[in-house]
N, C-alpha and C. Protein backbone atom coordinates (compact mmCIF):
# COMPACT_ATOMS: atom_id res chain seq x y z
N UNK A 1 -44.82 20.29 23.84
CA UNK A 1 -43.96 20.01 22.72
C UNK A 1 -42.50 20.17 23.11
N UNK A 2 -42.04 21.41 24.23
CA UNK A 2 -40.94 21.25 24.12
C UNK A 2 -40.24 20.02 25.27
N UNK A 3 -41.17 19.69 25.88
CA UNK A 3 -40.97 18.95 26.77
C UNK A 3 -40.71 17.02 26.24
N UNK A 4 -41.47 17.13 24.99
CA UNK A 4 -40.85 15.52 24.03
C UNK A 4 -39.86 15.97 23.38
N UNK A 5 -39.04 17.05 22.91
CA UNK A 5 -38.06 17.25 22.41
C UNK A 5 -36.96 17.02 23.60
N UNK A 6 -37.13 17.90 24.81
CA UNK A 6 -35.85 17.02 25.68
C UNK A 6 -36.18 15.49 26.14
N UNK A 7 -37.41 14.61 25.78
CA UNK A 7 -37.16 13.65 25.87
C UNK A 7 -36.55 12.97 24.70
N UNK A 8 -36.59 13.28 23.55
CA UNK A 8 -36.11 12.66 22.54
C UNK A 8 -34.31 13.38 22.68
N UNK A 9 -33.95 14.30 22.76
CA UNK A 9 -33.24 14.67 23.04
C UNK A 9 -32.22 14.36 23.75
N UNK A 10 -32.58 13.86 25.36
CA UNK A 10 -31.91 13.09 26.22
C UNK A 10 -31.84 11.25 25.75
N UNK A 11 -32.70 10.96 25.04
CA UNK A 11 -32.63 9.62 24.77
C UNK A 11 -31.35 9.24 23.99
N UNK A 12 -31.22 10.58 22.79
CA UNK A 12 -30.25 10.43 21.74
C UNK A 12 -28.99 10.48 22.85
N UNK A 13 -28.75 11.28 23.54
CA UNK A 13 -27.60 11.57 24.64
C UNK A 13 -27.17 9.80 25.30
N UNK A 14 -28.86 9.23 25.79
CA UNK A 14 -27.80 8.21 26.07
C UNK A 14 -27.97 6.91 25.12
N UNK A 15 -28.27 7.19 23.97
CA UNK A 15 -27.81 6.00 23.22
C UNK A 15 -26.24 6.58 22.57
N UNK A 16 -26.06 7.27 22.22
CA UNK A 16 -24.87 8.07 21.92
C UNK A 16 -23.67 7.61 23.08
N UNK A 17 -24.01 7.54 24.12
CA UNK A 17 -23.13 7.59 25.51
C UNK A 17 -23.01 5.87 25.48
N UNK A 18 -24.24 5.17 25.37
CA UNK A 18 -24.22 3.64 25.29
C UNK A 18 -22.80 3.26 23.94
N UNK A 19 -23.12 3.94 23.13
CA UNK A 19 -22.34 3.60 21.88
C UNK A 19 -21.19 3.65 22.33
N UNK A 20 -20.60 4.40 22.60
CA UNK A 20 -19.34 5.04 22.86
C UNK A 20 -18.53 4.35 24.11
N UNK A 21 -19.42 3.78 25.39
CA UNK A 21 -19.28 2.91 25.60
C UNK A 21 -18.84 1.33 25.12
N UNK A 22 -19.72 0.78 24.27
CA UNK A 22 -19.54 -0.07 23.82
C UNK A 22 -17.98 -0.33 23.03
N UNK A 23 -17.97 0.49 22.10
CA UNK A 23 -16.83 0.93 21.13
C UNK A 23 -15.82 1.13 22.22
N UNK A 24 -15.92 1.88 23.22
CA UNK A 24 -14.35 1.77 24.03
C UNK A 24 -14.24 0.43 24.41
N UNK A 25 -14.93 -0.11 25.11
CA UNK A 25 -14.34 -1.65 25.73
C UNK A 25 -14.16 -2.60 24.43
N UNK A 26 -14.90 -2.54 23.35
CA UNK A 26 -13.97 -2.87 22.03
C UNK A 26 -13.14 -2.86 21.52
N UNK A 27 -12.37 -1.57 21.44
CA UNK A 27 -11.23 -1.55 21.22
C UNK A 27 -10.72 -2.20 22.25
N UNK A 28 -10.60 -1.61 23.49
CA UNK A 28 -9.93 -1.95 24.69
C UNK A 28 -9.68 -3.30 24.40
N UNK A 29 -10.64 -4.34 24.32
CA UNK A 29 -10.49 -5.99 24.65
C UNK A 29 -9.58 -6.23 23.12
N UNK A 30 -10.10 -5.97 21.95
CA UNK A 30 -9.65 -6.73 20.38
C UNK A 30 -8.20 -5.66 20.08
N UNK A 31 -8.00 -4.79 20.29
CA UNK A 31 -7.09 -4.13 20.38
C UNK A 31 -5.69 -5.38 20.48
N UNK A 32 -5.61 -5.50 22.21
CA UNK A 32 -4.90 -6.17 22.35
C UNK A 32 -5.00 -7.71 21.14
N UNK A 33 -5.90 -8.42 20.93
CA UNK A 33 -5.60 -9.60 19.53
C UNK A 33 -5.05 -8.79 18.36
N UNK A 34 -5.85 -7.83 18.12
CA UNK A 34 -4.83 -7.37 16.71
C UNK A 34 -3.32 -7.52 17.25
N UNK A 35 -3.14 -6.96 18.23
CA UNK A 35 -1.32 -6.64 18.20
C UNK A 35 -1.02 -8.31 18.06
N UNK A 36 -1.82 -8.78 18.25
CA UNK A 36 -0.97 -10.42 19.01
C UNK A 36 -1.05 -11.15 17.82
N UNK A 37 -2.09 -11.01 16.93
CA UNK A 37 -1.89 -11.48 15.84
C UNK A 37 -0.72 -10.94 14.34
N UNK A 38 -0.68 -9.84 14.88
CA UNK A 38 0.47 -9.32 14.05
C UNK A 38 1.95 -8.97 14.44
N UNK A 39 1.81 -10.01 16.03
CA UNK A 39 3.20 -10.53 16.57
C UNK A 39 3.29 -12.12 15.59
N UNK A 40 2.62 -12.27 16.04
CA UNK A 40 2.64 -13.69 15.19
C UNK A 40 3.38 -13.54 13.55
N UNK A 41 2.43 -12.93 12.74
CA UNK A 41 2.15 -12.67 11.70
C UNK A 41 4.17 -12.36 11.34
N UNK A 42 5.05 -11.54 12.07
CA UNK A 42 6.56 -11.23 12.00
C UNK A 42 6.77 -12.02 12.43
N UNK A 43 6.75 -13.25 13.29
CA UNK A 43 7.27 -14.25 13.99
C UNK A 43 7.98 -13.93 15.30
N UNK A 44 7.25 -13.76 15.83
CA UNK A 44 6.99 -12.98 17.49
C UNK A 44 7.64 -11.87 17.67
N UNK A 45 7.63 -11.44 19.43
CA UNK A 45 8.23 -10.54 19.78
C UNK A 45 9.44 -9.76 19.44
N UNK A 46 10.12 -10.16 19.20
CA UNK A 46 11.77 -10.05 19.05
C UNK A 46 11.70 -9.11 17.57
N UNK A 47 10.72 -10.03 16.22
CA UNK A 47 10.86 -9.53 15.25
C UNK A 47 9.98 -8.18 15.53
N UNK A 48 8.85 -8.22 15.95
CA UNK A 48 7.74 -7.21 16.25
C UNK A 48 8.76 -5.80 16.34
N UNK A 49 9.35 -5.85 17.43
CA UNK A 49 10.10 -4.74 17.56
C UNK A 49 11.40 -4.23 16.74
N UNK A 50 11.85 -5.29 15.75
CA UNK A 50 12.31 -4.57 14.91
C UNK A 50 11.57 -3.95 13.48
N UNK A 51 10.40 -4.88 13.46
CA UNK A 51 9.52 -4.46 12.31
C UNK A 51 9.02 -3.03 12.55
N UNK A 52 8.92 -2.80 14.04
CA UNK A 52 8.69 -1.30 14.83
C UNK A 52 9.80 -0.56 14.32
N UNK A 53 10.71 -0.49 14.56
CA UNK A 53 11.57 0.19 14.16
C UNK A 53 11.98 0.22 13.09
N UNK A 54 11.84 -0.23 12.05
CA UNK A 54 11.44 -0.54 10.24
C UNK A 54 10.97 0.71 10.19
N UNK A 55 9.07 0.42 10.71
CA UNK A 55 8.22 1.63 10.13
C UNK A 55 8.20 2.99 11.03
N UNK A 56 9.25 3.00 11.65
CA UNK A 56 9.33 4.22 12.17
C UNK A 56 10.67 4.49 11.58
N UNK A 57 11.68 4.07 10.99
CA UNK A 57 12.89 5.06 10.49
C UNK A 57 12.59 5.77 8.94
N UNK A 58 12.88 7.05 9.35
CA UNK A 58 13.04 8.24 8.25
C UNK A 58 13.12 7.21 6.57
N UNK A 59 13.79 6.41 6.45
CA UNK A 59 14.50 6.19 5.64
C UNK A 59 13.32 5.14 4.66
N UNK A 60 12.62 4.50 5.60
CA UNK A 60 11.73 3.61 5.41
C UNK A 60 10.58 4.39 4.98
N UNK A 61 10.39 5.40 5.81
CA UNK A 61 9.02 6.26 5.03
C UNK A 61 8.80 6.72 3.95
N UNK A 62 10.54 7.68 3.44
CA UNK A 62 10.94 7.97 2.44
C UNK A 62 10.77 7.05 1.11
N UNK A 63 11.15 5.61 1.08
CA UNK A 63 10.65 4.56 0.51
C UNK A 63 9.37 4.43 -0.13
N UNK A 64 8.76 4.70 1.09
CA UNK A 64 7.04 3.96 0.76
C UNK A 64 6.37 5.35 -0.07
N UNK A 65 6.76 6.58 0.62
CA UNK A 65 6.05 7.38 -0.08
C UNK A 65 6.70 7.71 -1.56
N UNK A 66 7.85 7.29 -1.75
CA UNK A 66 8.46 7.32 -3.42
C UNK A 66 7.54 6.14 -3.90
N UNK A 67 7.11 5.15 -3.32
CA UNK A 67 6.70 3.81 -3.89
C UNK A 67 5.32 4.18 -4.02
N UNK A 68 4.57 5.23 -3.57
CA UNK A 68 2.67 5.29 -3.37
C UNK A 68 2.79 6.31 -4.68
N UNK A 69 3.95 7.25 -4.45
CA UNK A 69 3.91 8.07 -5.71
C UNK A 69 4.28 7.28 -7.12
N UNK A 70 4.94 6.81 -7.13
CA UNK A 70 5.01 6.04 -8.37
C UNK A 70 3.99 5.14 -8.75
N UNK A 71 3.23 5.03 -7.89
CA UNK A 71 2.07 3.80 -8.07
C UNK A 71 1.06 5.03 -8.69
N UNK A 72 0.71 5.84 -8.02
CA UNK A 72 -0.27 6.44 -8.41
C UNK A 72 -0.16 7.54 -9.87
N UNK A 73 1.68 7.98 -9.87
CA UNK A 73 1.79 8.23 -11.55
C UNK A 73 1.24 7.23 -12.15
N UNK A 74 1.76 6.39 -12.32
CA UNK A 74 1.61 4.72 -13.23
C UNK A 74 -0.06 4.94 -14.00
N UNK A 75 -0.42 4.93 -12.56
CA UNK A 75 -2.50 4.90 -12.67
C UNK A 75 -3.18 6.07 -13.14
N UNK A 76 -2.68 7.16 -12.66
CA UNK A 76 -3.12 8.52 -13.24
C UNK A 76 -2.50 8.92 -14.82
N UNK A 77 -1.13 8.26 -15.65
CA UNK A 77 -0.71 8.54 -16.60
C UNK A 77 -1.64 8.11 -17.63
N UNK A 78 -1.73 9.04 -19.06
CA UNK A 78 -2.58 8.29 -19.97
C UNK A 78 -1.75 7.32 -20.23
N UNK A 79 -2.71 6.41 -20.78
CA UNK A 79 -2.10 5.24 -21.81
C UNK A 79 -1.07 5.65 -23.20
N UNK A 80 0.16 5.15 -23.38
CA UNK A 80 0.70 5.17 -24.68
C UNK A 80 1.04 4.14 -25.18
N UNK A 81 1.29 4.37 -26.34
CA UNK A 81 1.36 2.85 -27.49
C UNK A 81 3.05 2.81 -27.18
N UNK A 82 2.91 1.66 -26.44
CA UNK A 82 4.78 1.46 -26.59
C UNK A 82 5.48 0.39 -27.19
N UNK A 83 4.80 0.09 -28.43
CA UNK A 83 5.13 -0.89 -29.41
C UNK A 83 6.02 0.00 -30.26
N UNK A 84 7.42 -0.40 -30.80
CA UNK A 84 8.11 -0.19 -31.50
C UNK A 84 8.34 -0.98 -32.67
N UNK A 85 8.27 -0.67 -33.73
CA UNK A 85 8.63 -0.93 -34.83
C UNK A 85 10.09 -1.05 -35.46
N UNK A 86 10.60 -2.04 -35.65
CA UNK A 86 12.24 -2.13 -36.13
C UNK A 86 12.55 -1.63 -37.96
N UNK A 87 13.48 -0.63 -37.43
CA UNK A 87 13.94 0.09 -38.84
C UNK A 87 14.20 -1.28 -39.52
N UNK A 88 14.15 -1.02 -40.52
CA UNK A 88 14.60 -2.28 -41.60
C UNK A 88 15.95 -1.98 -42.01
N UNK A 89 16.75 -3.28 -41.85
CA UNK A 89 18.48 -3.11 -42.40
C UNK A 89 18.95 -2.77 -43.30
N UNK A 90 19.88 -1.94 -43.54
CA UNK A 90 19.99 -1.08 -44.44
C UNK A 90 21.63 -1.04 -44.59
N UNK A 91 22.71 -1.73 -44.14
CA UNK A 91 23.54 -2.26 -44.25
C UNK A 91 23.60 -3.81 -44.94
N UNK A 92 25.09 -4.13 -45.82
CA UNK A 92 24.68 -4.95 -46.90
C UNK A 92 26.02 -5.19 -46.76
N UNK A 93 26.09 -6.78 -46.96
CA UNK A 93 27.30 -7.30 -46.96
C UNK A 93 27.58 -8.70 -48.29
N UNK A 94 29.10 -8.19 -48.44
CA UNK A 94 29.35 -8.62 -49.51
C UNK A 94 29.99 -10.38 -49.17
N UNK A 95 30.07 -11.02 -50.40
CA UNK A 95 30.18 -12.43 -50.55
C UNK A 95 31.26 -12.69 -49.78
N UNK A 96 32.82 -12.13 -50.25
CA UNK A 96 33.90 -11.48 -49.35
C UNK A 96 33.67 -12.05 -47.58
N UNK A 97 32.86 -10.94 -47.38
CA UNK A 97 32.05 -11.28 -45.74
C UNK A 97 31.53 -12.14 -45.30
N UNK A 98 30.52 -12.91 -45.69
CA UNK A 98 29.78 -14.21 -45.81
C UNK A 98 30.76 -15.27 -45.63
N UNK A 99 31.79 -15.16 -46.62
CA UNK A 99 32.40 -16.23 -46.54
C UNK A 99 33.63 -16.08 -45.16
N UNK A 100 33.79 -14.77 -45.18
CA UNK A 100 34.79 -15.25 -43.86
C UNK A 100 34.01 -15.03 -42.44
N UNK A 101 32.51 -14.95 -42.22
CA UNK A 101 32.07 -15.28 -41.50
C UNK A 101 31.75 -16.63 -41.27
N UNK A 102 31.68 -17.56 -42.95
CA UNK A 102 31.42 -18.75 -42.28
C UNK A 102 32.80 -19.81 -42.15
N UNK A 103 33.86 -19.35 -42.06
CA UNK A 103 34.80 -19.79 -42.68
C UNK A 103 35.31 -19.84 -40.69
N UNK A 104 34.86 -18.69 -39.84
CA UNK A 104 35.15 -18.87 -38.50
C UNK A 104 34.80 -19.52 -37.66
């Protein structure tokens, strides 16, 4: 018995080792297309590296995370009724007025 446990044991080891394999030369090869497609995607090189330097300045992060927080108040706030109702006019004008409003 304990002797099919290190065979099952060692098997898991190298399908585990196969995997991990696999998955590195994956990345490794598609790795490089993602970047190339999202050179493209800024309109090549030139922009790439300033779009790099976009999401790496202080100033830009500061941005996004005021912008994720406000998104997620928005979604987490209850609902309120923000229909307003207009006071009714309560100022009153005399004939006097009327007429030298239409008189302009």
């Amino acid at each position: 018995m304990a002797q099919e446990q290190k065979k099952d044991m060692s098997t898991v080891l190298v399908v585990l080792s196969a995997i991990t394999v696999l998955l590195t030369l994956y990345v490794g090869f598609f790795k490089k297309d993602a970047f190339s497609l999202e050179t493209m995607k800024v309109g090549g090189p030139e922009n790439m590296t300033l779009v790099q330097q976009l999401y790496n300045s202080d100033m830009y992060k500061t941005q996004q995370t005021q912008a994720i927080q406000q998104a997620l108040a928005s979604i987490t706030a209850p609902a309120t009724d923000t229909t307003e109702t207009a006071a009714p006019a309560t100022t009153t004008i005399d004939k006097a007025k009327i007429n030298a409003i239409k008189k302009a």
